[in-house]
C-alpha atoms as a PDB file:
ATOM      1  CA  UNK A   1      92.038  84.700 128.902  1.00  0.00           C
ATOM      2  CA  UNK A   2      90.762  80.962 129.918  1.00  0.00           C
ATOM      3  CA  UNK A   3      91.496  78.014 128.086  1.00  0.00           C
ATOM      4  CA  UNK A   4      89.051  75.174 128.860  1.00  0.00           C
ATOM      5  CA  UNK A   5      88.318  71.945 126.569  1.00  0.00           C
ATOM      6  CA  UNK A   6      85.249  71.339 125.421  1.00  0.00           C
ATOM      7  CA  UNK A   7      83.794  68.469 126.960  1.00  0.00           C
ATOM      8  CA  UNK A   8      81.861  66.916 123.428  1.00  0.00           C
ATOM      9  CA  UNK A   9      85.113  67.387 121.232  1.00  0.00           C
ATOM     10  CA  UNK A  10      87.744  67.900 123.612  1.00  0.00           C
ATOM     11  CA  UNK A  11      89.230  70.328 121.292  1.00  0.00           C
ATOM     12  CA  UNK A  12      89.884  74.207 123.420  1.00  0.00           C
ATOM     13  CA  UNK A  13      87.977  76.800 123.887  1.00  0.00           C
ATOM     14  CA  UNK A  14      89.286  80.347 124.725  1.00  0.00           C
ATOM     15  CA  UNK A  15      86.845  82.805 126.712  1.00  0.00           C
ATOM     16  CA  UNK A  16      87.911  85.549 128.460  1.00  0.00           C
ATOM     17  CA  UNK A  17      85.933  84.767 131.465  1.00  0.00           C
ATOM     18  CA  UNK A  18      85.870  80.912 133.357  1.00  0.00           C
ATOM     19  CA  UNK A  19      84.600  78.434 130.877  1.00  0.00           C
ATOM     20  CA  UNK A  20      84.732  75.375 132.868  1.00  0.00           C
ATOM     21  CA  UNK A  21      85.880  75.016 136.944  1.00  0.00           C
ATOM     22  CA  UNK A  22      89.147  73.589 135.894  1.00  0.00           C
ATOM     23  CA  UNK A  23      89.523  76.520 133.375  1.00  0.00           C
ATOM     24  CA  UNK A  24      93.214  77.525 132.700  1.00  0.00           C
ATOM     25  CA  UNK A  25      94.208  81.260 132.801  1.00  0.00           C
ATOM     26  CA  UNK A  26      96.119  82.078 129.596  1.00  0.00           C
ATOM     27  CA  UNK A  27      98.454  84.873 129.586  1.00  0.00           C
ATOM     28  CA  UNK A  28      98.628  86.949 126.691  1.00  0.00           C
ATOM     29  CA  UNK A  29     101.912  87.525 125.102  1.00  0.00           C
ATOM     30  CA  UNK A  30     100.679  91.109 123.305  1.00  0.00           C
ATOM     31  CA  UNK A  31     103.455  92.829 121.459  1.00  0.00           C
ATOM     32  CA  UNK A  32     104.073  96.549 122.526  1.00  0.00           C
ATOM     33  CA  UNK A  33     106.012  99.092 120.767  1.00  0.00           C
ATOM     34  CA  UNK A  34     108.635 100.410 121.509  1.00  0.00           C
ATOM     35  CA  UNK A  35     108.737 105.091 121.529  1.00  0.00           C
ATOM     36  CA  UNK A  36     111.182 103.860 118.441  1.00  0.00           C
ATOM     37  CA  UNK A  37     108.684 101.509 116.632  1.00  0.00           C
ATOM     38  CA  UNK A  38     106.110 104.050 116.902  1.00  0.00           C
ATOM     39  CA  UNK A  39     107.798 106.870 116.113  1.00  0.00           C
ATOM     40  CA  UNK A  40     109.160 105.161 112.903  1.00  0.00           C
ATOM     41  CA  UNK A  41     106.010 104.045 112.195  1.00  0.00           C
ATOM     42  CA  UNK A  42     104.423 107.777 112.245  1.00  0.00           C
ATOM     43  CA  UNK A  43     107.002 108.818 109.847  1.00  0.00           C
ATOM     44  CA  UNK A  44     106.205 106.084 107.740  1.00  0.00           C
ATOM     45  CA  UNK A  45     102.626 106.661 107.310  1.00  0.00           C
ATOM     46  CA  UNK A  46     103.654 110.525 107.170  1.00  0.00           C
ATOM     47  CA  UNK A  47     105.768 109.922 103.959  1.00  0.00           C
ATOM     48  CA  UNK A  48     103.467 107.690 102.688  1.00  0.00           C
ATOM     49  CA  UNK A  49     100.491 110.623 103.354  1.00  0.00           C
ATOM     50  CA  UNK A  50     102.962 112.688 101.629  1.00  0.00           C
ATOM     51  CA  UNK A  51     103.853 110.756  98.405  1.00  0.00           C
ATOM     52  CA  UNK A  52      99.763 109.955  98.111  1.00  0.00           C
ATOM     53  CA  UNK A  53      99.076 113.750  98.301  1.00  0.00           C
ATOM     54  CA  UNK A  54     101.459 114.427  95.404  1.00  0.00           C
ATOM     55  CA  UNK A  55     101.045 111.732  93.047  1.00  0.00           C
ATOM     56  CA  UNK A  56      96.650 113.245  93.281  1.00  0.00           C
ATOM     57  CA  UNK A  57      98.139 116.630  92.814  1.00  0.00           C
ATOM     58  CA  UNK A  58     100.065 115.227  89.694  1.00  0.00           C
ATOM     59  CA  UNK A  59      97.021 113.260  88.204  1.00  0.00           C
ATOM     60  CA  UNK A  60      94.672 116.177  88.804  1.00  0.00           C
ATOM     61  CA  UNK A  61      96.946 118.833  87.153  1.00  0.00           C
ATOM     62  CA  UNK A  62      97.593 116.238  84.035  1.00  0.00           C
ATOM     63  CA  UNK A  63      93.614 115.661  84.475  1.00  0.00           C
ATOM     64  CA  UNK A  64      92.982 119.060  83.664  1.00  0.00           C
ATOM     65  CA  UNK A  65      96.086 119.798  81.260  1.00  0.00           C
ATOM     66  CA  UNK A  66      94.486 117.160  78.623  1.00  0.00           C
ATOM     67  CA  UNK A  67      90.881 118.977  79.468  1.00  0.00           C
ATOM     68  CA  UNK A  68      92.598 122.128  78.817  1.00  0.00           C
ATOM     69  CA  UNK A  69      94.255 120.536  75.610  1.00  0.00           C
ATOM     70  CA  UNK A  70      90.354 118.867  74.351  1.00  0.00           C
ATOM     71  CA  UNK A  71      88.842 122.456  74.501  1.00  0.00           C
ATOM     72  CA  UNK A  72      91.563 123.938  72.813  1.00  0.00           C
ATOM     73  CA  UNK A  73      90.414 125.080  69.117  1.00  0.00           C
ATOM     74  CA  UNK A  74      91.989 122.467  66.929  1.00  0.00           C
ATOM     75  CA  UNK A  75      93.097 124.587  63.651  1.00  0.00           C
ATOM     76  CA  UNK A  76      93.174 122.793  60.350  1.00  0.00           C
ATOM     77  CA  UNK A  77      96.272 123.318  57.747  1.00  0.00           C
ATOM     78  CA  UNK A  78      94.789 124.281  54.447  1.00  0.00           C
ATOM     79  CA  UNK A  79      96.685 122.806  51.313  1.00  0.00           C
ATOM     80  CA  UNK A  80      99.289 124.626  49.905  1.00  0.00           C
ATOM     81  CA  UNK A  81      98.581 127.575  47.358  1.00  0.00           C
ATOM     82  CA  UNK A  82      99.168 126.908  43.998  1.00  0.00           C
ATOM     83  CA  UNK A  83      98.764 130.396  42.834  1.00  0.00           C
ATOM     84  CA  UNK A  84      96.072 128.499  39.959  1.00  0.00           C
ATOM     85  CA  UNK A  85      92.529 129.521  40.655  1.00  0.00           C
ATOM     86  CA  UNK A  86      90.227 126.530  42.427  1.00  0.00           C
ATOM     87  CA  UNK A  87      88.312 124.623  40.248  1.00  0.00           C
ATOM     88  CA  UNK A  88      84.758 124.999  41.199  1.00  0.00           C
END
């Protein structure tokens, strides 16, 4: 990476190849892993894969419990017998 100021604003400019003669090279300070960051990391996103999978089991099974429950004949309590014939 080159760092160079610009010569109308004199504010810098980063290019990764030689903006300017005087350009100055930049090294990168790029954060690597460690084997222990990534492995914790891939049994993060594991769980997390996990927990996702069952909570859309869970809402698909409750999904179709309440269609289940809709379609379901709905049966309607008659009054209670008097033993007196119904006035028609």
């Amino acid at each position: 990476m080159y760092k160079c100021d610009d010569p109308d604003t004199g504010k810098p400019i980063y290019s990764q190849t030689p903006c300017a003669p005087d350009a100055e090279v930049m090294e990168l300070d790029v954060h690597r892993p460690t084997p222990e960051q990534i492995r914790r990391h891939q049994e993060q996103m594991e769980s997390e894969r996990r927990f996702i999978e069952e909570s859309s089991e869970r809402r698909k099974a409750a999904q179709e419990a309440s269609k289940t429950a809709e379609e379901a004949p709905s049966f309607r309590m008659s009054p209670p017998q008097t033993g007196k014939p119904a006035d028609l």
